[in-house]
C-alpha atoms as a PDB file:
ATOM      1  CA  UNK A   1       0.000   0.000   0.000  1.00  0.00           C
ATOM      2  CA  UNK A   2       2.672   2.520   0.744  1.00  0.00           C
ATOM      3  CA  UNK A   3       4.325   1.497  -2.744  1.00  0.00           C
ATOM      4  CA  UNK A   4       1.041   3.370  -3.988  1.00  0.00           C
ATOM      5  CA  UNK A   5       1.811   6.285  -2.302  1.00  0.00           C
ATOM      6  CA  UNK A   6       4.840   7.148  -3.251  1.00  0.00           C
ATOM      7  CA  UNK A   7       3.924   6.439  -6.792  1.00  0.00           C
ATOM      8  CA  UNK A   8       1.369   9.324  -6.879  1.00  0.00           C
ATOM      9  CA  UNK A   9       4.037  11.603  -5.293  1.00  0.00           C
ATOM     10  CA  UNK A  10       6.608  10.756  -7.854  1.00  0.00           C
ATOM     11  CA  UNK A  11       4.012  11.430 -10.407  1.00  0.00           C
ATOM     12  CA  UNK A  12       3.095  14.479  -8.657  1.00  0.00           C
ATOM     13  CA  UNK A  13       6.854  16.028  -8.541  1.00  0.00           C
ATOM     14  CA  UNK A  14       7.162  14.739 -12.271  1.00  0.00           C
ATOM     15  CA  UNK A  15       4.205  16.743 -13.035  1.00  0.00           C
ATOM     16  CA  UNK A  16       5.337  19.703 -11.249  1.00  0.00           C
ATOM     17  CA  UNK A  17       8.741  19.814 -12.988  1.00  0.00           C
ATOM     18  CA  UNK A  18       7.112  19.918 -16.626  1.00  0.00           C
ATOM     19  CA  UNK A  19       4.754  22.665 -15.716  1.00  0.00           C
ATOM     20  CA  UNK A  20       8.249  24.711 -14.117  1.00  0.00           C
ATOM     21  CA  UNK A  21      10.009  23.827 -17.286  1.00  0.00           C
ATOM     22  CA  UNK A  22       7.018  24.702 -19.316  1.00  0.00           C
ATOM     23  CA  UNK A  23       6.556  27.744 -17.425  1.00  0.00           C
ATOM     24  CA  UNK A  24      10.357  28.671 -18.085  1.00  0.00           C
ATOM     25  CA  UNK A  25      10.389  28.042 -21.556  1.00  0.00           C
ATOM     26  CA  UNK A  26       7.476  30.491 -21.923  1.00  0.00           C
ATOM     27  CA  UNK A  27       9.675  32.898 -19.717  1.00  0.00           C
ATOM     28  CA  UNK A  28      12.778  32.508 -22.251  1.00  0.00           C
ATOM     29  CA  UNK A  29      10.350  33.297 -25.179  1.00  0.00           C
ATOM     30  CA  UNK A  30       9.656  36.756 -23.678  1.00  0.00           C
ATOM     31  CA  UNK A  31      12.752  37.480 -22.548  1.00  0.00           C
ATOM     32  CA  UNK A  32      13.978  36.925 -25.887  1.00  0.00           C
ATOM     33  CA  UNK A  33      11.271  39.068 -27.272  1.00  0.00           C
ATOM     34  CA  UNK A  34      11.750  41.782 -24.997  1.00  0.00           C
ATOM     35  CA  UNK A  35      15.738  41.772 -25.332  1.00  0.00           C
ATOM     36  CA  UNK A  36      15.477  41.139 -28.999  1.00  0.00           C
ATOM     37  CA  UNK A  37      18.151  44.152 -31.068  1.00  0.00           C
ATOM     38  CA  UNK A  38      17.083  43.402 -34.623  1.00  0.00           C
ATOM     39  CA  UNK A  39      13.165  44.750 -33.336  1.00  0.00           C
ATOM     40  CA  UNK A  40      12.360  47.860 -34.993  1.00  0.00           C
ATOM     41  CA  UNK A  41      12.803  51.251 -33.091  1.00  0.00           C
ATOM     42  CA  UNK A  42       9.731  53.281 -32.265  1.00  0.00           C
ATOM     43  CA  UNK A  43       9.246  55.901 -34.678  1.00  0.00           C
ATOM     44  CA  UNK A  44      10.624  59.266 -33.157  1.00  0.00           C
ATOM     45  CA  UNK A  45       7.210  61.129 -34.178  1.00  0.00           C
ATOM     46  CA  UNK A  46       5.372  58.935 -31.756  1.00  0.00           C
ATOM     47  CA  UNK A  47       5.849  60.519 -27.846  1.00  0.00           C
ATOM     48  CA  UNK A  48       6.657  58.152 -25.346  1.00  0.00           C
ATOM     49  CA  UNK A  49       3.899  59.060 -23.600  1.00  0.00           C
ATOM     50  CA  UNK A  50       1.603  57.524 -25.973  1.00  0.00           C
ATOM     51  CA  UNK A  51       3.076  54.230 -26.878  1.00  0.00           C
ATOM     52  CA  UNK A  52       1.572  52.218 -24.106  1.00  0.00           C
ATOM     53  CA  UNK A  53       0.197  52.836 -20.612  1.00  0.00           C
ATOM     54  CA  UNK A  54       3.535  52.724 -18.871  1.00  0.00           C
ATOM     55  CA  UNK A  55       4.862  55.135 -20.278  1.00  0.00           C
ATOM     56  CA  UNK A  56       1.750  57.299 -19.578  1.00  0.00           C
ATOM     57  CA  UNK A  57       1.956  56.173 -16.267  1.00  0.00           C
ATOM     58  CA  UNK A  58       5.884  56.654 -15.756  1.00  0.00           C
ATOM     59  CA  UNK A  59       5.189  60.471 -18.126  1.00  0.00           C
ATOM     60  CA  UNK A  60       2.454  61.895 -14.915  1.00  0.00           C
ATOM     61  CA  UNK A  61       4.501  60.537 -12.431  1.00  0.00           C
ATOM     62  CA  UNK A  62       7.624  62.271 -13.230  1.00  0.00           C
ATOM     63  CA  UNK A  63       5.914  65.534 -14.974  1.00  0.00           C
ATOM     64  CA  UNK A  64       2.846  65.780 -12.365  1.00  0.00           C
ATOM     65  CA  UNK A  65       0.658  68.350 -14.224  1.00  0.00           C
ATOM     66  CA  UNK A  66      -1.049  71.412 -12.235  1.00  0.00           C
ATOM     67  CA  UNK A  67      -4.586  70.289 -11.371  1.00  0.00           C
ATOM     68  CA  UNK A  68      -6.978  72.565 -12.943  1.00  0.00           C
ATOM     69  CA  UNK A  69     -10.067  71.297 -11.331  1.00  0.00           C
ATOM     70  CA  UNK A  70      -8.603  73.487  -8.171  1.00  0.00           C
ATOM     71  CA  UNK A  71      -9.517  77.317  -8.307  1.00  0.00           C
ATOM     72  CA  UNK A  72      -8.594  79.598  -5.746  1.00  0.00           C
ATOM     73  CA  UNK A  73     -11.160  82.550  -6.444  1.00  0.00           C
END
């Protein structure tokens, strides 16, 4: 009976190392993708600020803008 056991734990940590390794692979593909030099640039007309919502994000938080909902009148 214990033979049984340890059978469905070795199956268990097999199945656990092929999702990892699956999981890894996947992680290697964006890496790649990410680090990749032959990509094309951005086109320099394009602002940073509008390429994706990171860089929006990053754009208010380092140039905070002047609320203009405020009025002091």
């Amino acid at each position: 009976m214990s033979w049984q056991l340890w059978v469905v734990m070795a199956l268990a940590a097999a199945g656990l190392v092929l999702l990892a390794a699956a999981r890894m692979r996947h992680a290697r593909k964006v890496f790649d993708d990410i680090t990749d030099l032959e990509r094309p640039a951005p086109t320099p007309a394009e602002p940073a600020a509008q390429r994706d919502e990171l860089a929006r994000a990053r754009a208010r938080h380092l140039y905070p803008q002047p609320d203009r909902r405020r009025s002091h009148g």
